[in-house]
Protein backbone atom coordinates (compact mmCIF):
# COMPACT_ATOMS: atom_id res chain seq x y z
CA UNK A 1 -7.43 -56.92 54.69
CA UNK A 2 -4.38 -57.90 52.86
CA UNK A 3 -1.25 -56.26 51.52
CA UNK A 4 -0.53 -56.62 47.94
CA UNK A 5 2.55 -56.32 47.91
CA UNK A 6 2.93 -59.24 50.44
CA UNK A 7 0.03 -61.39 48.64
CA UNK A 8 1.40 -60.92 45.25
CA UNK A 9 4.87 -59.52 45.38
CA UNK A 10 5.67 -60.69 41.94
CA UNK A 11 2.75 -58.43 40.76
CA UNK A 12 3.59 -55.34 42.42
CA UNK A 13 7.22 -55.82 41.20
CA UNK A 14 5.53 -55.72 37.65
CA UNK A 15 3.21 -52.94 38.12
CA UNK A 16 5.81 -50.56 38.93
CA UNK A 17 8.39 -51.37 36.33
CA UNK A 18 5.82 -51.35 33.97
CA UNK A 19 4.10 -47.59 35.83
CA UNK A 20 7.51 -46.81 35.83
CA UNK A 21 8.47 -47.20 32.12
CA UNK A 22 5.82 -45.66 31.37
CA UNK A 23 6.56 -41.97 33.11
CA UNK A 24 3.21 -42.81 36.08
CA UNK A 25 5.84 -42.71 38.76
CA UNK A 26 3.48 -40.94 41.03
CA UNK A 27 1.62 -44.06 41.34
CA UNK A 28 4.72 -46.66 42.18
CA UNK A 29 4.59 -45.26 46.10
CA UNK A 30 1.03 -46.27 46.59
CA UNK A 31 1.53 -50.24 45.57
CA UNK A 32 4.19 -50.50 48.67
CA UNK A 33 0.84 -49.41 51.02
CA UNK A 34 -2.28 -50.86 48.98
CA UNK A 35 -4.58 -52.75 50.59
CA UNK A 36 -6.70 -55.81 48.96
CA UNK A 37 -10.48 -54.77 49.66
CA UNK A 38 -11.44 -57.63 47.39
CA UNK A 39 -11.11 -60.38 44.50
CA UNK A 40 -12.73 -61.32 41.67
CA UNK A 41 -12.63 -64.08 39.19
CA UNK A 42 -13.96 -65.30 36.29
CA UNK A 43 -12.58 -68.94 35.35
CA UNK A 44 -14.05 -68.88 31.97
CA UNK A 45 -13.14 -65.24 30.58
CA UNK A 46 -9.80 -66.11 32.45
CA UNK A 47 -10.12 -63.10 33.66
CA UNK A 48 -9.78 -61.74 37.59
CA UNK A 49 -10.25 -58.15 39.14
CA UNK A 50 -8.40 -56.91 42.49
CA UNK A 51 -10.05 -54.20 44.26
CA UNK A 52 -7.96 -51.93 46.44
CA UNK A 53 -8.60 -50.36 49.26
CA UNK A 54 -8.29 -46.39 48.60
CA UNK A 55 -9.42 -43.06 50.45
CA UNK A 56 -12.87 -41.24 50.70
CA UNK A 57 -13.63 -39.94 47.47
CA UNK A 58 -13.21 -35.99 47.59
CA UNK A 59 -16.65 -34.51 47.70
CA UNK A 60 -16.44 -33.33 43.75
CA UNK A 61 -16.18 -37.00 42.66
CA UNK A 62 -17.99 -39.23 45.35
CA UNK A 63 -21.51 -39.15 43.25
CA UNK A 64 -19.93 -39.97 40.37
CA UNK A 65 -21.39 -43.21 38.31
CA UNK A 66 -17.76 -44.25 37.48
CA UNK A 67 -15.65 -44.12 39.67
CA UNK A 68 -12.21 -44.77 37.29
CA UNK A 69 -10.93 -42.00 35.59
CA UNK A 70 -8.36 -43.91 33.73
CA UNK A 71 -7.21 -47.63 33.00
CA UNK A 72 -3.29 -47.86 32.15
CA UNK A 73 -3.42 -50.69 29.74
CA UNK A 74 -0.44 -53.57 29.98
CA UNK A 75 -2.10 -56.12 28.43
CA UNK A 76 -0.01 -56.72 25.45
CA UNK A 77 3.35 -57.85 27.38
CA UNK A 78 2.12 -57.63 31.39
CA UNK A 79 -1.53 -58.99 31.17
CA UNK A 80 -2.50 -56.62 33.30
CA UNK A 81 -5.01 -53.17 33.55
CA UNK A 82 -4.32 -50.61 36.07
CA UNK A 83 -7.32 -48.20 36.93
CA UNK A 84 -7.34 -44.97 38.78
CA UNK A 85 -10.17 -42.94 40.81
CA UNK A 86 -10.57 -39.40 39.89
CA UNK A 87 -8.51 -38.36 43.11
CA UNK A 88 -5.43 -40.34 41.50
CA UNK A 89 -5.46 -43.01 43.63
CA UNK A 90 -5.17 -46.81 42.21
CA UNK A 91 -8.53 -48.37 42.06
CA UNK A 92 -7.63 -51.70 41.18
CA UNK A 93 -5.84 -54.06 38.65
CA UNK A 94 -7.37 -56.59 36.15
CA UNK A 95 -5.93 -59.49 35.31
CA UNK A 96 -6.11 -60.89 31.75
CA UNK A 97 -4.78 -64.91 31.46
CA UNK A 98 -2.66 -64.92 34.75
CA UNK A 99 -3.03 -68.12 36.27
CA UNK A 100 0.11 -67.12 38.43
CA UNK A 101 -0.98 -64.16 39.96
CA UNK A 102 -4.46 -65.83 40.40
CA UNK A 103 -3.04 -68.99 41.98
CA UNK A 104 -1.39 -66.47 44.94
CA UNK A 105 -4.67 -65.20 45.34
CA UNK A 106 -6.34 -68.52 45.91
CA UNK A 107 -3.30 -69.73 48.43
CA UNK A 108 -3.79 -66.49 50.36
CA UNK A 109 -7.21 -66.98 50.29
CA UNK A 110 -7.96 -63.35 48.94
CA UNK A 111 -9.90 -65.06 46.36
């Protein structure tokens, strides 16, 4: 597996100025440690998905059908999602027209 913050470090400087501005500080600490489980990409939609590696889901939420509590939207200025598990841990981040972050993710070969 693969760091994010060493595959995309642009990215993860984004995310948490953006977590950060908007009061999810409690978040920012788990970018520096997160994991890329996997990639996705659609070249059409121009649109890309990175899955991150997270904890066991606690026993209350494991069953559950979704398993994202919450998507932080920065699309308007970032371009970017951020969703979150029920435990509070980041899920992953969607990418909306991105080619840069994308492009790192092809050279590292995470995609």
């Amino acid at each position: 597996m693969q760091t994010l913050a060493l595959t995309v470090p642009g990215l993860v400087a984004e995310v948490k100025a953006a977590l950060t501005a908007e009061g999810r500080t409690a978040l920012v600490p788990q970018l520096a440690s997160a994991n890329i489980e996997s990639c996705t990409y659609d070249e059409e939609a121009d649109a890309g998905y990175i899955y991150l590696a997270r904890p066991t889901p606690s026993p209350h939420f494991a069953n559950l059908a979704a398993p994202v509590a919450e998507t932080i939207a920065f699309f308007g200025e970032h371009g970017f999602f951020v969703d979150v598990d029920h435990d509070g841990h980041l899920f992953g981040i969607e990418l909306l027209s991105r080619p840069d972050v994308i492009t790192k993710l092809k050279e590292s070969n995470a995609l």
